[in-house]
PDB file of N, CA and C in Angstrom:
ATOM      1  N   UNK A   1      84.255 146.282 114.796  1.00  0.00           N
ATOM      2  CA  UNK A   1      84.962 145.584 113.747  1.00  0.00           C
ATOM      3  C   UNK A   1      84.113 144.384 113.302  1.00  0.00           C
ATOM      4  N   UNK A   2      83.715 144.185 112.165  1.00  0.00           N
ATOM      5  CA  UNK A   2      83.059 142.819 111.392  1.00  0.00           C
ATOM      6  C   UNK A   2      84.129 142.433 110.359  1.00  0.00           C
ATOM      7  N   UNK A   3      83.605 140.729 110.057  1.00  0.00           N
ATOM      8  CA  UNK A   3      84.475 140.607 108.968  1.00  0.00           C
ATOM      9  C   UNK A   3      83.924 140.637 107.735  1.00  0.00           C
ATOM     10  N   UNK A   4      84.356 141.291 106.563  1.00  0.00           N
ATOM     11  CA  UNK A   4      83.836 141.439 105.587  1.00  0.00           C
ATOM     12  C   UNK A   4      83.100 140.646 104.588  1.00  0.00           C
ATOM     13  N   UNK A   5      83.410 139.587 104.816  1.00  0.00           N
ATOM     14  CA  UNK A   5      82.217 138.790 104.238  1.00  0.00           C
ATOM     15  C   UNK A   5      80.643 138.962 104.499  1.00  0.00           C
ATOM     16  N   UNK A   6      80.791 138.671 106.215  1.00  0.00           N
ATOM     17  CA  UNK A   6      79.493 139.156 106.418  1.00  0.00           C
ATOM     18  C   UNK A   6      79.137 140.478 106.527  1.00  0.00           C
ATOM     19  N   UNK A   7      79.567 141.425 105.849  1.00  0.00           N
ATOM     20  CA  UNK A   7      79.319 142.439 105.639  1.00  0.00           C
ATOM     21  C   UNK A   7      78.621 142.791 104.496  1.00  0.00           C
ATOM     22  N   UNK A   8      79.775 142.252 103.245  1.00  0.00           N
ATOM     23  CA  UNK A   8      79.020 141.723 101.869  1.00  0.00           C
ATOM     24  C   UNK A   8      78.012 141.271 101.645  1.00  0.00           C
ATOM     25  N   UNK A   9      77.658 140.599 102.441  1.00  0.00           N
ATOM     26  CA  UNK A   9      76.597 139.411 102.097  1.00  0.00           C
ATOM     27  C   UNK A   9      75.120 140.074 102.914  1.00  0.00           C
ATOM     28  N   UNK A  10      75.354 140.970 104.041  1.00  0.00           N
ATOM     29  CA  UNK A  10      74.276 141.918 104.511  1.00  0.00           C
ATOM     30  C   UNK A  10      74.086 142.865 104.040  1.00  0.00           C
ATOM     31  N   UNK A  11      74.995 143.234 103.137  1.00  0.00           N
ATOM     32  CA  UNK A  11      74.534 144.751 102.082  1.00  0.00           C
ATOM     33  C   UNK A  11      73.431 144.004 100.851  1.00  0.00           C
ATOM     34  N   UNK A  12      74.154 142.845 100.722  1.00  0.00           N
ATOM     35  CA  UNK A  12      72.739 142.469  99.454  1.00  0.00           C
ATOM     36  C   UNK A  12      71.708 141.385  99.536  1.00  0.00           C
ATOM     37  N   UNK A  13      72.044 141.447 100.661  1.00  0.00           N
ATOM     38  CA  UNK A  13      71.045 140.110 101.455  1.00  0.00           C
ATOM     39  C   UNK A  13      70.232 140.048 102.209  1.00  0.00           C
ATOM     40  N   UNK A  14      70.447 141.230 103.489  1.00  0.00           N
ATOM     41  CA  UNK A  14      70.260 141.613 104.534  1.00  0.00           C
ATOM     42  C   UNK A  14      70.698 140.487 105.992  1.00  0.00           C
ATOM     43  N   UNK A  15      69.840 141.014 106.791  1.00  0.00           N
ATOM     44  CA  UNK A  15      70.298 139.936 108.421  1.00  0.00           C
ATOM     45  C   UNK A  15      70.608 138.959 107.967  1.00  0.00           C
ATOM     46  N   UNK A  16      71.951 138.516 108.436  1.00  0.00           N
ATOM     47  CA  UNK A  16      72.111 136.960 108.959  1.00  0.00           C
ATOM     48  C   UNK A  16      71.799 136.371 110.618  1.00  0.00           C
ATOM     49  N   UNK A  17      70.760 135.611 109.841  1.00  0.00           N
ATOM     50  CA  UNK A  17      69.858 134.930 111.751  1.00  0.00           C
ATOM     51  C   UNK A  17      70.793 134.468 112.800  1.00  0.00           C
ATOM     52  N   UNK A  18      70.766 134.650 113.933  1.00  0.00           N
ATOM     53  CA  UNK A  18      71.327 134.316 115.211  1.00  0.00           C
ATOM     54  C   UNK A  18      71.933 133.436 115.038  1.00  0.00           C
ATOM     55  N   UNK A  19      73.302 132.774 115.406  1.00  0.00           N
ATOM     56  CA  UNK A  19      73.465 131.509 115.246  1.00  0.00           C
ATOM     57  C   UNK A  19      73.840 130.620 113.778  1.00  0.00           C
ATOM     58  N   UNK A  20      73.356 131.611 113.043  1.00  0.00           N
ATOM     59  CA  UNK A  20      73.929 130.699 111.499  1.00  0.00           C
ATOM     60  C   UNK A  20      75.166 131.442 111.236  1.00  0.00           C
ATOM     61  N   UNK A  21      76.127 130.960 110.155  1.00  0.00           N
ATOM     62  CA  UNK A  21      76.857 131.109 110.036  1.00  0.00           C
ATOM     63  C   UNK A  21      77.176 131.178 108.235  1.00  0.00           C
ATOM     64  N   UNK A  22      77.796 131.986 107.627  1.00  0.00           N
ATOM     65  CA  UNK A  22      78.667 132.369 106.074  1.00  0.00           C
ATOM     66  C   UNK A  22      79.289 130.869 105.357  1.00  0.00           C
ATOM     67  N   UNK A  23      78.826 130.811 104.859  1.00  0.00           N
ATOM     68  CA  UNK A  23      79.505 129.383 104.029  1.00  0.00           C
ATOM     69  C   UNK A  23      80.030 130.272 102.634  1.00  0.00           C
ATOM     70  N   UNK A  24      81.400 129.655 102.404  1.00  0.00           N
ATOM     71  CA  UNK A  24      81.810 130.386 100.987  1.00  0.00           C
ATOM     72  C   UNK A  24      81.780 129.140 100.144  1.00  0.00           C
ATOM     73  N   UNK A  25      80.629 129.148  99.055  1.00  0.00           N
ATOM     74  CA  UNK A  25      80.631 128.401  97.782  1.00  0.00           C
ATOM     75  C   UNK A  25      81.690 127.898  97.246  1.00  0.00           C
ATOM     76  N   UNK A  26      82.002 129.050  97.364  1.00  0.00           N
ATOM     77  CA  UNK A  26      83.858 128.841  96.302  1.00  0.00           C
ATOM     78  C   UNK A  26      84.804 128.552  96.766  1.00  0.00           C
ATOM     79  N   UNK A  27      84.621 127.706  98.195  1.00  0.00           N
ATOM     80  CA  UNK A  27      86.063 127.452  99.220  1.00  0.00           C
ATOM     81  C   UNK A  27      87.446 128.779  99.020  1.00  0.00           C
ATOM     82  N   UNK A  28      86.728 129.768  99.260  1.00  0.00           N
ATOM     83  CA  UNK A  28      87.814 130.874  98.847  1.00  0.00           C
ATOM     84  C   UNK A  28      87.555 131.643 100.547  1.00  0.00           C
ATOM     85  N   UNK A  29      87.850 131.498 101.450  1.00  0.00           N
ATOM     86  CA  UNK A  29      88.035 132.162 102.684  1.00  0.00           C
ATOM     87  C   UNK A  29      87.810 133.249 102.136  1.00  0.00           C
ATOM     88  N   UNK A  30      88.799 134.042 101.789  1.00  0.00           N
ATOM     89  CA  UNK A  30      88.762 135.720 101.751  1.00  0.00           C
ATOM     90  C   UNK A  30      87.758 136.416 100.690  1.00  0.00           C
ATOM     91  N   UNK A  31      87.026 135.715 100.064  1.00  0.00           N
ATOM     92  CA  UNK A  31      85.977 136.225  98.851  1.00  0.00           C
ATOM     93  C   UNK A  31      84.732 136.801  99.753  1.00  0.00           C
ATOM     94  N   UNK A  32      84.313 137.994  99.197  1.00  0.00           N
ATOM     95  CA  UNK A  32      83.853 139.050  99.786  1.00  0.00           C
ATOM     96  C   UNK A  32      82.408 138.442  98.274  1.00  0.00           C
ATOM     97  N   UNK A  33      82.510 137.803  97.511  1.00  0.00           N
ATOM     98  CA  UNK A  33      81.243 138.343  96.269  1.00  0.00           C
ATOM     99  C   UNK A  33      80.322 137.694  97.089  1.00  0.00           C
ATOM    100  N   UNK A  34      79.307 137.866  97.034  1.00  0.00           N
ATOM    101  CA  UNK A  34      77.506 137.918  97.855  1.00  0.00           C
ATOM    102  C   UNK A  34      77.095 136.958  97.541  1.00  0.00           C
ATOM    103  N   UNK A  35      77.572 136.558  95.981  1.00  0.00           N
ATOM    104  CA  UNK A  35      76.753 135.129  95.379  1.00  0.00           C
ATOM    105  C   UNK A  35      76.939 133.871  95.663  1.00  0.00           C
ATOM    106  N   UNK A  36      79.073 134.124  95.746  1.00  0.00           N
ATOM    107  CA  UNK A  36      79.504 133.309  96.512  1.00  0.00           C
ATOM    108  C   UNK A  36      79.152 132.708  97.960  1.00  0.00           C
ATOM    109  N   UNK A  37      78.406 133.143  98.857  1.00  0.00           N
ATOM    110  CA  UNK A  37      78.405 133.270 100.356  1.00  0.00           C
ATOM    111  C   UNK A  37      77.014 132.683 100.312  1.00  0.00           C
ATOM    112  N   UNK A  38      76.576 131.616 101.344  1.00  0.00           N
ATOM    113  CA  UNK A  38      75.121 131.207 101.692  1.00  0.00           C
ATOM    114  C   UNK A  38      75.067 131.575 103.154  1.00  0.00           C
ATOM    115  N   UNK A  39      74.298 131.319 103.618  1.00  0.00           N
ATOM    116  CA  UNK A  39      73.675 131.575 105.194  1.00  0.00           C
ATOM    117  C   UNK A  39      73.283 129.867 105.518  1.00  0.00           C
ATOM    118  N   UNK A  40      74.256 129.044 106.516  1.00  0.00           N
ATOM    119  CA  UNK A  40      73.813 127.868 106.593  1.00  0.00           C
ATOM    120  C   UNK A  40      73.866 127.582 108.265  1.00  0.00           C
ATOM    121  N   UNK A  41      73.648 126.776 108.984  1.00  0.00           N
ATOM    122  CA  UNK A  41      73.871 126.287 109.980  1.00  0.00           C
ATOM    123  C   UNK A  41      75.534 126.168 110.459  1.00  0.00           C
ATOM    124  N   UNK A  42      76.032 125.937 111.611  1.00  0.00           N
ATOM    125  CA  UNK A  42      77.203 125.649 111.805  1.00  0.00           C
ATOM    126  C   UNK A  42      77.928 123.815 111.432  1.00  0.00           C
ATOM    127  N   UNK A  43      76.447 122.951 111.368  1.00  0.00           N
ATOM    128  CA  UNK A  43      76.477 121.493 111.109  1.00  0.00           C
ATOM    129  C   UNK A  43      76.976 121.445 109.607  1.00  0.00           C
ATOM    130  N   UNK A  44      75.799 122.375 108.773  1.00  0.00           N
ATOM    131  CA  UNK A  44      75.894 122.728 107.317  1.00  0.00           C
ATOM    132  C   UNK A  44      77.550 122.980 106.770  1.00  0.00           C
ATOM    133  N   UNK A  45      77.618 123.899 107.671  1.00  0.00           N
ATOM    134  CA  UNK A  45      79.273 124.482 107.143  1.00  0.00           C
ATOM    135  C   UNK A  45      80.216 123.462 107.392  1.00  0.00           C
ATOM    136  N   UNK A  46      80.348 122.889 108.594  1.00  0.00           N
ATOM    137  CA  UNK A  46      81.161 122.170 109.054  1.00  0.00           C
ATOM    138  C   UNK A  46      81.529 120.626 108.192  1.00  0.00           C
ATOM    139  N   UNK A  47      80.177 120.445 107.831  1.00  0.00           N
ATOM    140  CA  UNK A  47      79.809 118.832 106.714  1.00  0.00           C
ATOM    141  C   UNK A  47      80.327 119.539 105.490  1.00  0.00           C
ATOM    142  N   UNK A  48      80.334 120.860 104.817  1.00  0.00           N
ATOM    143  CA  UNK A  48      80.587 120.758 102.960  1.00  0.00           C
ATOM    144  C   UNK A  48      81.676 120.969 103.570  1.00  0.00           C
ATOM    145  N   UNK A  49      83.182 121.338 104.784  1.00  0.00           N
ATOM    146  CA  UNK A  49      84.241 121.656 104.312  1.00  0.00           C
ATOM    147  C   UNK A  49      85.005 120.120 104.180  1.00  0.00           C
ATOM    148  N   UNK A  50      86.582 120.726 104.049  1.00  0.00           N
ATOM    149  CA  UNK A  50      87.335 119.639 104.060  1.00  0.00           C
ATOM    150  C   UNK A  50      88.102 118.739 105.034  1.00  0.00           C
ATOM    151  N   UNK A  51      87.531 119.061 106.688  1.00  0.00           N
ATOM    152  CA  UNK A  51      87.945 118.502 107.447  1.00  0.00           C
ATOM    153  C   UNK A  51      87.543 117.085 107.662  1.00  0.00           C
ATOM    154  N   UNK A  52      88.345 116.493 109.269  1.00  0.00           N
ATOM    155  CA  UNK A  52      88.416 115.337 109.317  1.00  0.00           C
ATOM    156  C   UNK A  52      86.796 115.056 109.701  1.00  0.00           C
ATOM    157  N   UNK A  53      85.907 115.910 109.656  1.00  0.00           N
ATOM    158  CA  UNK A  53      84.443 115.907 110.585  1.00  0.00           C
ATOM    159  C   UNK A  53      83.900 115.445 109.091  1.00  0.00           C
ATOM    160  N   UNK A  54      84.076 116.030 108.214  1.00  0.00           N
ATOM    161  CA  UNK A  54      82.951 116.035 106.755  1.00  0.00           C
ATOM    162  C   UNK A  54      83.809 114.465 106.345  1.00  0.00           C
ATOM    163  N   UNK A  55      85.305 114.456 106.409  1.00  0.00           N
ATOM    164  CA  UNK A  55      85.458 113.090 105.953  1.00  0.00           C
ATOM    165  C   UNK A  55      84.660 112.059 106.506  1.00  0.00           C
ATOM    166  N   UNK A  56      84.770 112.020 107.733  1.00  0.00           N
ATOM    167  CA  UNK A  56      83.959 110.467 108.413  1.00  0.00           C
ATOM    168  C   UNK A  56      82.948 110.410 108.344  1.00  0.00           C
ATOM    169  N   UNK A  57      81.908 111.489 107.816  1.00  0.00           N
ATOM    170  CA  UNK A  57      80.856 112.129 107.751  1.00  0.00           C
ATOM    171  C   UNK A  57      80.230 111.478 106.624  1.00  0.00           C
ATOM    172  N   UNK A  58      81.386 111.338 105.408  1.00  0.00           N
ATOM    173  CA  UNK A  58      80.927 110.835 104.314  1.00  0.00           C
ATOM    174  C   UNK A  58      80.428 109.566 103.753  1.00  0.00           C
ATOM    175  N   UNK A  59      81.893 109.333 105.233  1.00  0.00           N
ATOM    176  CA  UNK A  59      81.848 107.222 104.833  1.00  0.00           C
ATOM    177  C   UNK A  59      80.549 106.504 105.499  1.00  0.00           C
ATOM    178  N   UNK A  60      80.457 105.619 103.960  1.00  0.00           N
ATOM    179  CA  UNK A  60      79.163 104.738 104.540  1.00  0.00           C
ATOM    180  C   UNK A  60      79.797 103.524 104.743  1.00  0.00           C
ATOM    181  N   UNK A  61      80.688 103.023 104.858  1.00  0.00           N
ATOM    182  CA  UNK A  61      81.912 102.005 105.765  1.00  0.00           C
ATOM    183  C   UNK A  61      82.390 101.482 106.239  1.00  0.00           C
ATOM    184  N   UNK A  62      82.689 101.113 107.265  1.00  0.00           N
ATOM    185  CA  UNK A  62      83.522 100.903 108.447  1.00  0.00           C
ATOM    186  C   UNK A  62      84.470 100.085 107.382  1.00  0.00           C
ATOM    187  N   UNK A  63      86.083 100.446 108.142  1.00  0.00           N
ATOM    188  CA  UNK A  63      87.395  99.796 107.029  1.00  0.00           C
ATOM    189  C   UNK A  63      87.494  98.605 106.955  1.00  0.00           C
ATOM    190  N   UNK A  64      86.680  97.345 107.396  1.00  0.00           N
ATOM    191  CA  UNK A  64      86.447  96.110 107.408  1.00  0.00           C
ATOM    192  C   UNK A  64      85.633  96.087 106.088  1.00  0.00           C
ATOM    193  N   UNK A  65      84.407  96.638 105.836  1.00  0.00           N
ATOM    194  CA  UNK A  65      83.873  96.809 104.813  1.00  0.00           C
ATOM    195  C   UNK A  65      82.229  96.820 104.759  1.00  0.00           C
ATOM    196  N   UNK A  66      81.972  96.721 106.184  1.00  0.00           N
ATOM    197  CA  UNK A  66      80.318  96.790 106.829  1.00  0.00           C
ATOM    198  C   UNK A  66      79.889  97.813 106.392  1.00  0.00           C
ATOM    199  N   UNK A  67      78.679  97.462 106.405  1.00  0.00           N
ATOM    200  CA  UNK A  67      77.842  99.337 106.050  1.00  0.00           C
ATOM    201  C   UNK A  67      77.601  99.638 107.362  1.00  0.00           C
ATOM    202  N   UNK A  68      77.467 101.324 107.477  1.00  0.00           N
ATOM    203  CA  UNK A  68      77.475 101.963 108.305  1.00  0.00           C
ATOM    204  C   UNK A  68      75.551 102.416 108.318  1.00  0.00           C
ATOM    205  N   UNK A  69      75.106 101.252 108.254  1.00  0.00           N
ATOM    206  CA  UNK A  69      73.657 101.628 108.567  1.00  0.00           C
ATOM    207  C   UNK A  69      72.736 100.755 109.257  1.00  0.00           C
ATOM    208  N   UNK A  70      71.155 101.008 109.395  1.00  0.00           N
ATOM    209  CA  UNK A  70      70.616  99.786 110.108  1.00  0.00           C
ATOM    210  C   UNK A  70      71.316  99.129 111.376  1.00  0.00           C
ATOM    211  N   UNK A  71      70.990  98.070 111.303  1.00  0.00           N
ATOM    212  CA  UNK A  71      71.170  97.489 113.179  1.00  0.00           C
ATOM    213  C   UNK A  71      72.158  97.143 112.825  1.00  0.00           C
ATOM    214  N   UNK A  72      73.165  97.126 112.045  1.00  0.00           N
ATOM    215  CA  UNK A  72      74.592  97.412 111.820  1.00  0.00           C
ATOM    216  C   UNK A  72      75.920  98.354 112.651  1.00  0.00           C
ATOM    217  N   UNK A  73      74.678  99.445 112.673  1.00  0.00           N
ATOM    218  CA  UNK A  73      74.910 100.817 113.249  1.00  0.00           C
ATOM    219  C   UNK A  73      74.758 101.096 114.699  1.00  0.00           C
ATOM    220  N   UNK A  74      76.084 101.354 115.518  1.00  0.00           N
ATOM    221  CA  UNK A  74      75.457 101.959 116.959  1.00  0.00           C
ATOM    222  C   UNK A  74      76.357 103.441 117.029  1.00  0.00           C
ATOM    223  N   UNK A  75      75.748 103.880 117.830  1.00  0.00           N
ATOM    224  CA  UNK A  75      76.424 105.269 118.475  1.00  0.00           C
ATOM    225  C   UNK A  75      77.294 105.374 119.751  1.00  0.00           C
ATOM    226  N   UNK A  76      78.607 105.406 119.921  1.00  0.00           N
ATOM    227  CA  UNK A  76      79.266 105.179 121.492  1.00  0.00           C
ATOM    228  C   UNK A  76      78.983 106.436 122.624  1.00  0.00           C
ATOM    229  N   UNK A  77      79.374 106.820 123.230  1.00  0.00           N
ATOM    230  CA  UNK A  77      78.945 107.756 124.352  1.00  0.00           C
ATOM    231  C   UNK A  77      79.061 109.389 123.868  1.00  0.00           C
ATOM    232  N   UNK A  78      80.246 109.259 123.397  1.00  0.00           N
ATOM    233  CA  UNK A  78      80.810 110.443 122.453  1.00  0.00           C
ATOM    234  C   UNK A  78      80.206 111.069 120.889  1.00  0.00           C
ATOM    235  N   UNK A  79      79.480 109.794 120.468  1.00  0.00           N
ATOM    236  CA  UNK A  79      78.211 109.979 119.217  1.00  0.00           C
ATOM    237  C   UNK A  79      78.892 109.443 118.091  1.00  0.00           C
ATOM    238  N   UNK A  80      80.150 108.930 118.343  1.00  0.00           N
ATOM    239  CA  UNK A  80      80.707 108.448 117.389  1.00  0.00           C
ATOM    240  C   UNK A  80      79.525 107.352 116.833  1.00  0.00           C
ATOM    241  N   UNK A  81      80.330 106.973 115.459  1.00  0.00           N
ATOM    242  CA  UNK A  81      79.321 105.878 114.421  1.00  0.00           C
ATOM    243  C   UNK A  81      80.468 104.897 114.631  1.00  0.00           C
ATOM    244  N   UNK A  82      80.028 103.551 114.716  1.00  0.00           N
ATOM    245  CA  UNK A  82      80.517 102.337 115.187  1.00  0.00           C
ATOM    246  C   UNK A  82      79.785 100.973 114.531  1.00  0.00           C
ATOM    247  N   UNK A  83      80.935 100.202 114.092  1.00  0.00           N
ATOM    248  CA  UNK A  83      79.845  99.175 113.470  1.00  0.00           C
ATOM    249  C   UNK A  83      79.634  98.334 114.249  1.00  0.00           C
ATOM    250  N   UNK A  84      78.609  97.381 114.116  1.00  0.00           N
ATOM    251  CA  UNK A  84      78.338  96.566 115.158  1.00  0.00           C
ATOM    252  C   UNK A  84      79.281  95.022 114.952  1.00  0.00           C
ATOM    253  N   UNK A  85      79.091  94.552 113.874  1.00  0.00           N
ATOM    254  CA  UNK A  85      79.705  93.486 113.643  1.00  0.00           C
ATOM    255  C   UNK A  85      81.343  93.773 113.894  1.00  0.00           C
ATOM    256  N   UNK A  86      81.694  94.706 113.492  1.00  0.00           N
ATOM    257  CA  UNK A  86      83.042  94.733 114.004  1.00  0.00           C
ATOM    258  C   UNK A  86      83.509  94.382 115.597  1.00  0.00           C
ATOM    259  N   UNK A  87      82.566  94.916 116.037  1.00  0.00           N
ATOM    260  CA  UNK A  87      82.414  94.873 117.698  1.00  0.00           C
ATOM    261  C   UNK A  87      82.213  93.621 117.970  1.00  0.00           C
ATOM    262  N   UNK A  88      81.293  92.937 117.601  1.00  0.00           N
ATOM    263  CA  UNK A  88      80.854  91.399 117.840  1.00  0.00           C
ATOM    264  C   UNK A  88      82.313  90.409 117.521  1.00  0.00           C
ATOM    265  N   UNK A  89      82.886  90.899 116.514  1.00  0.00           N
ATOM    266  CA  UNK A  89      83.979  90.215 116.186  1.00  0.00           C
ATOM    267  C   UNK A  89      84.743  90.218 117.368  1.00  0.00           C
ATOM    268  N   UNK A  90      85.868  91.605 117.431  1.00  0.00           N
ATOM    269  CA  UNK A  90      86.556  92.313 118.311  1.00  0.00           C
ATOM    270  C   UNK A  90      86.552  91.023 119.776  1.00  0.00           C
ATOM    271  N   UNK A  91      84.775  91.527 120.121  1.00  0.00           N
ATOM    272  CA  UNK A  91      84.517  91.215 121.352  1.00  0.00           C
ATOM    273  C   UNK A  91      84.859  89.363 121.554  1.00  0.00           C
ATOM    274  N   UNK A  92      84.293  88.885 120.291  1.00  0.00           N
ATOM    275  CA  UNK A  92      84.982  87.195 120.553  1.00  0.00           C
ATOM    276  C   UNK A  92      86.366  87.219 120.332  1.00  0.00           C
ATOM    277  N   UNK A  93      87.063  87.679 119.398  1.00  0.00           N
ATOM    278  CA  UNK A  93      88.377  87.681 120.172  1.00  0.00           C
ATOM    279  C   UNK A  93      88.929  88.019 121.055  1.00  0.00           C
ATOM    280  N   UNK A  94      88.438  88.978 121.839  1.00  0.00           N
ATOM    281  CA  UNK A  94      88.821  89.272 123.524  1.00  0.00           C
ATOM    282  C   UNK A  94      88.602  87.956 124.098  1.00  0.00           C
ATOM    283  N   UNK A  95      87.033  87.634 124.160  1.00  0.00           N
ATOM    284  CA  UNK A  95      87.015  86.505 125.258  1.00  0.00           C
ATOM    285  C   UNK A  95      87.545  85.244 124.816  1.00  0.00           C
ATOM    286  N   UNK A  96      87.841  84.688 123.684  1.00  0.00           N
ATOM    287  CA  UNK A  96      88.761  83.834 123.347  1.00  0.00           C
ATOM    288  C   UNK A  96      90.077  83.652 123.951  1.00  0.00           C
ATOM    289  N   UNK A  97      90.511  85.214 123.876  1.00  0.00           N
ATOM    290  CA  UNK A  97      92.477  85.072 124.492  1.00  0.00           C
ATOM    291  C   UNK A  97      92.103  85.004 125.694  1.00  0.00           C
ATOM    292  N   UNK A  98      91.294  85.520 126.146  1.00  0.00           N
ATOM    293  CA  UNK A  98      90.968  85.256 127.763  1.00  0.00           C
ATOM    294  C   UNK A  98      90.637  84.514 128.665  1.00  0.00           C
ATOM    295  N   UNK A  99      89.911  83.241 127.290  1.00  0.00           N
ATOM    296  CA  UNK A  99      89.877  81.764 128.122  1.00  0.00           C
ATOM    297  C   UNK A  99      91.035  80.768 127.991  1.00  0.00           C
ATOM    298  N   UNK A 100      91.626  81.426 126.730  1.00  0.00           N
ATOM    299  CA  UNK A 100      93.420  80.726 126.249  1.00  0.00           C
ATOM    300  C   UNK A 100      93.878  80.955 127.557  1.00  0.00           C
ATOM    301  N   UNK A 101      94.023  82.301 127.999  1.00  0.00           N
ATOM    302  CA  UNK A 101      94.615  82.068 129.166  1.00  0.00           C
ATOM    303  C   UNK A 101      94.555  81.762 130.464  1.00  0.00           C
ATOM    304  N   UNK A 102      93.416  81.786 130.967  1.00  0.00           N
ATOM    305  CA  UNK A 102      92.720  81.140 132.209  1.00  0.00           C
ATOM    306  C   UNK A 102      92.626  80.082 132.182  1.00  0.00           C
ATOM    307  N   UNK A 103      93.399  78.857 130.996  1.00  0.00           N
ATOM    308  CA  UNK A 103      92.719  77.578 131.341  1.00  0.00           C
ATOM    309  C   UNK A 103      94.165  77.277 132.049  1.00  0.00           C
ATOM    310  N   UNK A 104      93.916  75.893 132.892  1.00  0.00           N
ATOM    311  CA  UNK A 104      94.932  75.398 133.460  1.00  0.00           C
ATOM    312  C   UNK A 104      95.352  73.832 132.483  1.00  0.00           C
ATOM    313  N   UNK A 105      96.473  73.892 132.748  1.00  0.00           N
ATOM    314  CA  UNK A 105      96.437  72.541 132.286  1.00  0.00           C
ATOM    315  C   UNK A 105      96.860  71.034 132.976  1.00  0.00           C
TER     316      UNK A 105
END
């Protein structure tokens, strides 16, 4: 059993390489036309659709209003994109409430 797309798309195309994967042009799942259909990576496919991966994908951002580039930019363990200044902020208000409350009076 195959699914017909890539079926379509190997009758007028031939092999699709190991590992890549059917992208439909036309955001039409069930469209079988050949012209419609590319041969892209799984990163490729995953970035043109409409999920939450291609959204965050897009933003150059962070909702404070930093750009998401340069030494601006770090990566957390998970590969997430993270701004830095936000963090720097964040982080002095942690240790701020934390000396509010450790002081004696």
């Amino acid at each position: 059993m195959r699914l017909a797309h890539r079926v379509a798309y190997e009758t007028i195309n031939g092999f699709i390489p190991e590992g890549m994967q059917i992208d439909h042009l036309c955001r039409v799942r069930q469209c079988v036309n050949p012209s419609h259909l590319e041969v892209v990576t799984s990163k490729v496919n995953t970035l043109r659709g409409k999920g939450l991966a291609s959204i965050n994908a897009k933003k150059t951002h962070c909702p404070q209003g930093h750009s998401y580039s340069g030494d601006n930019l770090f990566l957390d363990n998970r590969g997430s994109r993270n701004c830095r200044e936000c963090h720097r902020i964040k982080s002095r208000l942690r240790y701020k409430s934390l000396a509010d409350t450790t002081t004696v009076p």
